[in-house]
Protein backbone atom coordinates (compact mmCIF):
# COMPACT_ATOMS: atom_id res chain seq x y z
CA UNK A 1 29.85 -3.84 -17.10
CA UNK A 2 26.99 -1.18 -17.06
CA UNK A 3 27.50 2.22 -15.61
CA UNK A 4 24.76 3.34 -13.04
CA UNK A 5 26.22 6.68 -12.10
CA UNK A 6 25.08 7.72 -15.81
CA UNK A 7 21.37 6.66 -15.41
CA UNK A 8 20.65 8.37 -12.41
CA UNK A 9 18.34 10.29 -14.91
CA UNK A 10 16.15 6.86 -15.25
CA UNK A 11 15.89 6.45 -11.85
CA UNK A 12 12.22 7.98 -12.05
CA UNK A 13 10.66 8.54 -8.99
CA UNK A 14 13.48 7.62 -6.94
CA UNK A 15 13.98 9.86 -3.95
CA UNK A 16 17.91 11.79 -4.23
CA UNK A 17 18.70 9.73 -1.03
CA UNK A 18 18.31 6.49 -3.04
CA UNK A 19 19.94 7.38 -6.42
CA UNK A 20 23.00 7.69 -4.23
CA UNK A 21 22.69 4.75 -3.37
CA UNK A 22 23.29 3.22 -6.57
CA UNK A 23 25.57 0.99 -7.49
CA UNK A 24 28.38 2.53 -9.06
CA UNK A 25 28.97 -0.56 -11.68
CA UNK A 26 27.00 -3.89 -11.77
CA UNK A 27 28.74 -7.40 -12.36
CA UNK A 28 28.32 -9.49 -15.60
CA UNK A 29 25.19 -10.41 -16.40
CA UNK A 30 23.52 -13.71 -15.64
CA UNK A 31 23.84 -16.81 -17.61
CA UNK A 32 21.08 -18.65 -16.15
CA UNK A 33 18.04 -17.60 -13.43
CA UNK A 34 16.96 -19.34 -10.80
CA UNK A 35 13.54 -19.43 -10.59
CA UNK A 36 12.24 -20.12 -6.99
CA UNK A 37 9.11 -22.07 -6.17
CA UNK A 38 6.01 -20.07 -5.36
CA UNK A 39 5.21 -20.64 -1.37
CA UNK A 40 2.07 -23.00 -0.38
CA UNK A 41 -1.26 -22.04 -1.17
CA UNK A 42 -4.10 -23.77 -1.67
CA UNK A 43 -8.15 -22.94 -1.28
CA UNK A 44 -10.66 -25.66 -0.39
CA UNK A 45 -14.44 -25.65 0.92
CA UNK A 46 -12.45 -26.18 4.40
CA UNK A 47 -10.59 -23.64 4.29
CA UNK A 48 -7.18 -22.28 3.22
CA UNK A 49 -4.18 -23.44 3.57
CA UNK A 50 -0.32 -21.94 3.36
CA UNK A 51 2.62 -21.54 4.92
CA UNK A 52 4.43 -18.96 6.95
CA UNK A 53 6.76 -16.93 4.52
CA UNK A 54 8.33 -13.97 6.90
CA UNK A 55 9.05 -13.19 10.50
CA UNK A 56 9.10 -9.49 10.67
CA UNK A 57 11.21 -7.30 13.00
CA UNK A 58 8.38 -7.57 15.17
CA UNK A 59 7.85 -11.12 15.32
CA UNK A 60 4.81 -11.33 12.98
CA UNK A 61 4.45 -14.22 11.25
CA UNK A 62 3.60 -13.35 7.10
CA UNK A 63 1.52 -16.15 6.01
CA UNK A 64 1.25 -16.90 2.20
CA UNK A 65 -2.79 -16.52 2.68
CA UNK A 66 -4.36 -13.80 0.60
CA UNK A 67 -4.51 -11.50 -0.34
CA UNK A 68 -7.94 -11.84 1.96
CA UNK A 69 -11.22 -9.29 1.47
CA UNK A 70 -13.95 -9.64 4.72
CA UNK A 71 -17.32 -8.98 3.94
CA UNK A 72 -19.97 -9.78 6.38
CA UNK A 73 -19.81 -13.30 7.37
CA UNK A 74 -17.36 -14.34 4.73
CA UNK A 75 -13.61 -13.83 4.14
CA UNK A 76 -12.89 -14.21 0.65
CA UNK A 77 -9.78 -14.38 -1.11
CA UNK A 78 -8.51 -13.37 -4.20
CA UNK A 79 -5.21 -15.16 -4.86
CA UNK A 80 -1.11 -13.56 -5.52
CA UNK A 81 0.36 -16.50 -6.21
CA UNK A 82 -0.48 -17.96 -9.70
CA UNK A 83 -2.54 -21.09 -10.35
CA UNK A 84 -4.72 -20.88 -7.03
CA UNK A 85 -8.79 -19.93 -7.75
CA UNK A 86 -10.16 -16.98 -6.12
CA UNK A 87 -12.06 -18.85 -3.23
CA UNK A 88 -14.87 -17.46 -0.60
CA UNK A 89 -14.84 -18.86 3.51
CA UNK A 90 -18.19 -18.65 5.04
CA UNK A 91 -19.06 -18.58 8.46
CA UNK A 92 -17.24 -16.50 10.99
CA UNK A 93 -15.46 -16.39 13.55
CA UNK A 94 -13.22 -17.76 11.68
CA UNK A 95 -9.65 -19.11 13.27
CA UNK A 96 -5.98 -19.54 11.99
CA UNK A 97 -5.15 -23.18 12.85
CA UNK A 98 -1.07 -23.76 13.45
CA UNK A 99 0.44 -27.06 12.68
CA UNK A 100 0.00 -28.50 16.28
CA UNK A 101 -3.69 -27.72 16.00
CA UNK A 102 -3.91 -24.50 18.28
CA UNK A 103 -6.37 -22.09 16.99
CA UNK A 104 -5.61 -18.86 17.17
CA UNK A 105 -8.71 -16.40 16.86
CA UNK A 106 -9.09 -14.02 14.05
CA UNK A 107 -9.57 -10.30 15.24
CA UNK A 108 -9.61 -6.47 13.70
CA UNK A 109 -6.50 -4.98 15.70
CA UNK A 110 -4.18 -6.01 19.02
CA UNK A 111 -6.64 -4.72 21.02
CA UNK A 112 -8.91 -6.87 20.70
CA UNK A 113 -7.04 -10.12 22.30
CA UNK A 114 -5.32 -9.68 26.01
CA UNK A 115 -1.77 -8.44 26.14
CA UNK A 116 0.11 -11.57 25.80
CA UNK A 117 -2.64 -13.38 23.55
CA UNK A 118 -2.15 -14.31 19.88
CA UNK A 119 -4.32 -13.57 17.26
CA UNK A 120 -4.63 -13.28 13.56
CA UNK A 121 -5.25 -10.28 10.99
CA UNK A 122 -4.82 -9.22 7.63
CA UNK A 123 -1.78 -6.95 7.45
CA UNK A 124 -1.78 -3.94 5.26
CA UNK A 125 -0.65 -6.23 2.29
CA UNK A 126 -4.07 -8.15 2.65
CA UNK A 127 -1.79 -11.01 3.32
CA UNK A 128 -2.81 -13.39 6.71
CA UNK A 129 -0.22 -12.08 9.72
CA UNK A 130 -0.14 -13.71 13.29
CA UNK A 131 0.81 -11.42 15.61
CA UNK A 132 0.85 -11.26 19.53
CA UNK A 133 -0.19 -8.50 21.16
CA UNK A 134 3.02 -6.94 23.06
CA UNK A 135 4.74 -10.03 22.02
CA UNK A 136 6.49 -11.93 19.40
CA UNK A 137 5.10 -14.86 17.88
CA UNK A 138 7.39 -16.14 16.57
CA UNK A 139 9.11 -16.42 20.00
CA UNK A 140 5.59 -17.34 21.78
CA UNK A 141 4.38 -19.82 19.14
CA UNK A 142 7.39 -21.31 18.34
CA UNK A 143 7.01 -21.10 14.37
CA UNK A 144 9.37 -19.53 11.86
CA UNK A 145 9.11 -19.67 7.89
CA UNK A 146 7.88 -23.00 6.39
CA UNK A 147 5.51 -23.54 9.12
CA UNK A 148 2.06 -24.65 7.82
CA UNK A 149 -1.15 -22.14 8.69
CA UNK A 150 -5.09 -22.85 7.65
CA UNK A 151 -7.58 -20.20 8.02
CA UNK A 152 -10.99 -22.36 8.86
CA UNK A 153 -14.54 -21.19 10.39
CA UNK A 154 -13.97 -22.11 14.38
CA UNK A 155 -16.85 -24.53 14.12
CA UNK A 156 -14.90 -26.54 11.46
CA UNK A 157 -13.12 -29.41 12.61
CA UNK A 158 -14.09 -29.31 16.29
């Protein structure tokens, strides 16, 4: 087993409150890794589409969608997860469309959509977050991880 209490040195950058933290000694190490499927993404003319990958502590709902850049009338995206093309959405407003077909508007902060309302925004991560302002939505919209999101232009699909 490897000692940790000795490489507290290596710890670079770690704040003293965290190298005590350490683990004193680590188990044996791995024989095989798992290696976990990346979450849906995918980019079309359309839209995108993905999948909701978190519920925060607040209720927001991460989607896999991003990491997202708006410019003016577009939203493009430059993709994290490997495989998917850098893709550019064109024509705003543009609305995050649950599986059951509601459309929840895009918008800047909570402000912008009544107390109560949903709406969706790119989170500090650039990811694609659904929020409710003063609520959960996970709790209000009924969806937890897994559950399928597209970001479309509102006049798509009408």
């Amino acid at each position: 087993m490897l000692d940790c209490a000795s490489h507290k040195s290596r710890a670079k950058g770690a704040l003293p409150s965290q190298q005590r933290r350490l683990p004193r000694r680590l188990g044996p190490p791995a024989s095989v890794l798992a290696q976990l499927p990346f979450p849906a993404l995918s980019a079309s003319s359309a839209g995108f589409r993905g999948e909701v990958i978190l519920v925060d502590r607040f209720g927001n709902l991460v989607t896999s969608i991003g990491q997202l850049i708006s410019g003016e009338g577009f939203l493009s995206m430059d993709p994290w997860i490997p495989g998917v093309p850098a893709s550019r959405l064109a024509g705003p407003p543009f609305v995050a469309r649950l599986e059951d077909g509601t459309q929840v508007p895009v918008a800047r902060t909570f402000a912008d959509v009544p107390r109560g309302a949903p709406l969706a925004y790119v989170g500090s991560d650039g990811l694609l977050e659904i929020g409710v302002n003063g609520g959960s939505a996970a709790s209000v919209l009924g969806l937890d991880r897994g559950a399928a999101i597209s970001l479309v232009s509102s006049s798509a699909g009408r």
